[in-house]
Protein backbone atom coordinates (compact mmCIF):
# COMPACT_ATOMS: atom_id res chain seq x y z
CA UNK A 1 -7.65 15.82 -31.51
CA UNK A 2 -8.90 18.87 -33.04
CA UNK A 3 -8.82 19.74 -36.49
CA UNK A 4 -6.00 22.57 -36.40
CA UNK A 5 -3.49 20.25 -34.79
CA UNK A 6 -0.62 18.78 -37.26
CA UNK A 7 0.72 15.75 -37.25
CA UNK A 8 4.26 17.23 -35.60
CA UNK A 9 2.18 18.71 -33.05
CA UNK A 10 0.72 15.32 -31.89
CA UNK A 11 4.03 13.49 -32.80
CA UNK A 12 6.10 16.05 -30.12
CA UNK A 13 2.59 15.48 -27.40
CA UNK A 14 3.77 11.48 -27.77
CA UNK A 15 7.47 12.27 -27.45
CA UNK A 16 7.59 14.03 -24.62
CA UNK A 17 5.16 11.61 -23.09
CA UNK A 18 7.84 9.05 -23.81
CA UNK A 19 10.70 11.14 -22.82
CA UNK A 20 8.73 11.34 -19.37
CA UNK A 21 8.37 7.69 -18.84
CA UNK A 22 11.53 7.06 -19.37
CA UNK A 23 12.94 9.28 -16.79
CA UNK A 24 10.25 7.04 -14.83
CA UNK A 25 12.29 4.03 -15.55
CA UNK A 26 10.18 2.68 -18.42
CA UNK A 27 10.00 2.38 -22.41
CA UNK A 28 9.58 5.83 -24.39
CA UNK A 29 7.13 3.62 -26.40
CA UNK A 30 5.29 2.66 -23.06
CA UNK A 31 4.41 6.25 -22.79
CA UNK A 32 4.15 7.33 -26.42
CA UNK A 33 1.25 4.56 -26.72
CA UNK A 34 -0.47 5.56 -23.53
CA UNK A 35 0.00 8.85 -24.53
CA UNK A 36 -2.54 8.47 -28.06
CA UNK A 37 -4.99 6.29 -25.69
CA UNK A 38 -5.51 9.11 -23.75
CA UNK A 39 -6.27 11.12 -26.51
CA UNK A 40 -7.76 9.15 -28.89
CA UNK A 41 -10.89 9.01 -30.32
CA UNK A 42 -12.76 6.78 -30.42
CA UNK A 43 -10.64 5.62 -27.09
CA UNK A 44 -10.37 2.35 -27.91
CA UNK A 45 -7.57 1.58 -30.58
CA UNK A 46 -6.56 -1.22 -32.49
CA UNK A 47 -3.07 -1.82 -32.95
CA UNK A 48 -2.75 -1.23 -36.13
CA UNK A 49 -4.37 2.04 -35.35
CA UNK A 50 -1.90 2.66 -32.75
CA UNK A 51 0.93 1.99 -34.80
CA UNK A 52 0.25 4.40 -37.29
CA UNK A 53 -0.57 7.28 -34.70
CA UNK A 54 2.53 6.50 -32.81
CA UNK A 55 4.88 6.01 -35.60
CA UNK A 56 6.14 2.03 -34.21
CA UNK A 57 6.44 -1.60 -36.25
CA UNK A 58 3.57 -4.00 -35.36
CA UNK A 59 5.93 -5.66 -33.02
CA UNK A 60 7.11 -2.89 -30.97
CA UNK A 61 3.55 -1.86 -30.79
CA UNK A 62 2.80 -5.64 -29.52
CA UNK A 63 5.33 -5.51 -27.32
CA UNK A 64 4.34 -2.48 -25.53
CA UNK A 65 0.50 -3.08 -25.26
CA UNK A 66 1.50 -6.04 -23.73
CA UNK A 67 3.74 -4.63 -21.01
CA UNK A 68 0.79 -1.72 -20.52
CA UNK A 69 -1.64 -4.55 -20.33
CA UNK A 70 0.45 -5.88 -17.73
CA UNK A 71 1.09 -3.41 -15.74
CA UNK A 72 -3.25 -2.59 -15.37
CA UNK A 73 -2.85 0.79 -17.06
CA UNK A 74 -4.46 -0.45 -20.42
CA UNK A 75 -6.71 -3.54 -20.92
CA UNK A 76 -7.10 -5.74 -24.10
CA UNK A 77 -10.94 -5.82 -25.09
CA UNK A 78 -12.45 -7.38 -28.15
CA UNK A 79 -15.11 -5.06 -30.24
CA UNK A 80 -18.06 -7.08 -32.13
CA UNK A 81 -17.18 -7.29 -35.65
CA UNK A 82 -13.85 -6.43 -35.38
CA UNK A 83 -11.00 -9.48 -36.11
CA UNK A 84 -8.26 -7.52 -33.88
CA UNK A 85 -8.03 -6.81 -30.57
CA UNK A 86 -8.55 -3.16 -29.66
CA UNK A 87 -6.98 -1.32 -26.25
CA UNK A 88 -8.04 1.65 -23.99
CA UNK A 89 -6.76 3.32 -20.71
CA UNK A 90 -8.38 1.18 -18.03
CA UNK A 91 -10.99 3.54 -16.21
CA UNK A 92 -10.08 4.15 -12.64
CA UNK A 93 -6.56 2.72 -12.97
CA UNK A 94 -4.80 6.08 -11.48
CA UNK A 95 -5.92 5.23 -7.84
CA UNK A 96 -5.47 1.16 -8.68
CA UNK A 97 -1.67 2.41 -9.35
CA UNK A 98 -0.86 4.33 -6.53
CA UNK A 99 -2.47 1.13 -4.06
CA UNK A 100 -0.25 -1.10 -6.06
CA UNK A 101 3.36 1.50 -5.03
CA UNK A 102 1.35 1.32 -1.34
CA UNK A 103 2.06 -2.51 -1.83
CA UNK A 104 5.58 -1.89 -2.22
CA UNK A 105 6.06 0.82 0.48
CA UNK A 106 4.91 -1.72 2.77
CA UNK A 107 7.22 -3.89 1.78
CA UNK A 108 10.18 -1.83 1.55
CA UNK A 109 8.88 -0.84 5.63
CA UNK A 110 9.42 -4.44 6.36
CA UNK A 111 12.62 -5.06 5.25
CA UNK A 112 13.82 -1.83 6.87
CA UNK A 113 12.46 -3.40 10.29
CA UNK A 114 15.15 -6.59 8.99
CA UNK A 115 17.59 -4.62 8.37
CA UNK A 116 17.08 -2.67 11.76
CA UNK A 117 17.11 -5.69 13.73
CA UNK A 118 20.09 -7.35 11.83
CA UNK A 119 21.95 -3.88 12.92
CA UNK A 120 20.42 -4.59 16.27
CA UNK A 121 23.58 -3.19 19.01
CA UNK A 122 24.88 -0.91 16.28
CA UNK A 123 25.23 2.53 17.34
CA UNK A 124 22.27 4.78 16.21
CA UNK A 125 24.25 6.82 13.70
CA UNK A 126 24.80 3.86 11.67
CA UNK A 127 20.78 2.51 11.97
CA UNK A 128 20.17 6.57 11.03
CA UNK A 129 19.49 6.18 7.04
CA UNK A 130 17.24 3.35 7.64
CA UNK A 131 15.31 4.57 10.38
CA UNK A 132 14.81 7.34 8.25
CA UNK A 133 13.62 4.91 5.26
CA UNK A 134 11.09 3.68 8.04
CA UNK A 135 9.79 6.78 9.16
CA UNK A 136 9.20 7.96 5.49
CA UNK A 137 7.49 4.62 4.75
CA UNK A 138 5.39 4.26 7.88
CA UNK A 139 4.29 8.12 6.70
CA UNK A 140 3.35 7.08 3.38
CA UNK A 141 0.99 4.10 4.77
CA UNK A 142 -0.93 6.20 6.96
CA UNK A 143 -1.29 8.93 4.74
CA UNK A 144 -1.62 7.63 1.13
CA UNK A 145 -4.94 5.59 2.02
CA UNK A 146 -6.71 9.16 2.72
CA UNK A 147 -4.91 10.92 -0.52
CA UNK A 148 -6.49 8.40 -3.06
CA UNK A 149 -9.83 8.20 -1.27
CA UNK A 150 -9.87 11.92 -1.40
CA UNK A 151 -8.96 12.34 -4.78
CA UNK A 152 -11.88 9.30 -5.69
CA UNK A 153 -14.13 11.22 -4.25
CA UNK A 154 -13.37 14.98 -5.79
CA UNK A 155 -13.09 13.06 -9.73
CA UNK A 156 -16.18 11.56 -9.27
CA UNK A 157 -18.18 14.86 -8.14
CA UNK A 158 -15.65 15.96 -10.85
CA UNK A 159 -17.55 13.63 -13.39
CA UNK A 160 -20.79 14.28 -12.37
CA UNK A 161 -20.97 18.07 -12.57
């Protein structure tokens, strides 16, 4: 952060990083935390540290780290000389997220094909919603693969410019 920006100015950043990821079906903590790890400097934070940027009790702060952890955005490391385990966004973890939702896509296609061939004699106007469930997911597989290569590719020429 630079040096003109106030403490309300971060503190309204975090919130309406948290007021996003909980329209995204997720904690407002999960996204006030990752929130300060993008930002923070040095990036890797303990959580104490985190706590006191974010505003949050040791526990909540435990709490969420661990669901971040879990979910591969942000990964526990230990820093020589340091008693307490630190945390950072995991590097590459935007294209790592989007292959995980391709994991689910294909899984949603396949129980569309169920649920198409338990409505197997239907009339078609009654298959329509889920053919159209298919089509959208058999789009996504074909063209999400390209997307997140493409967008590999143009960060790291990004990076090394």
């Amino acid at each position: 952060m630079n040096g003109d920006t106030t403490r309300g100015d971060l503190q309204g950043y975090l919130e309406r990083w948290g007021m996003l990821f909980e329209l995204l079906g997720a904690t407002r903590m999960m996204g006030r935390i990752l929130a300060w790890l993008l930002i923070s400097d040095p990036p890797e934070q303990s959580a104490g540290d985190i706590a006191q940027a974010v505003g949050a009790s040791a526990g909540s702060v435990s709490t969420t780290t661990r669901a971040l952890t879990q979910s591969g955005m942000v990964e526990r490391l230990g820093i020589p000389g340091e008693r307490s385990a630190h945390f950072r966004v995991r590097s590459g973890v935007w294209g790592q997220l989007l292959r995980k939702r391709m994991s689910y896509i294909v899984s949603m296609r396949d129980l569309v094909e169920e649920g198409l061939e338990l409505s197997a004699g239907e009339k078609e106007d009654s298959t329509l919603r889920l053919r159209e469930l298919g089509s959208y997911c058999t789009f996504i597989e074909r063209e999400l693969p390209g997307f997140i290569a493409r967008w590999e590719r143009d960060w790291k020429e990004e990076r090394e410019r």
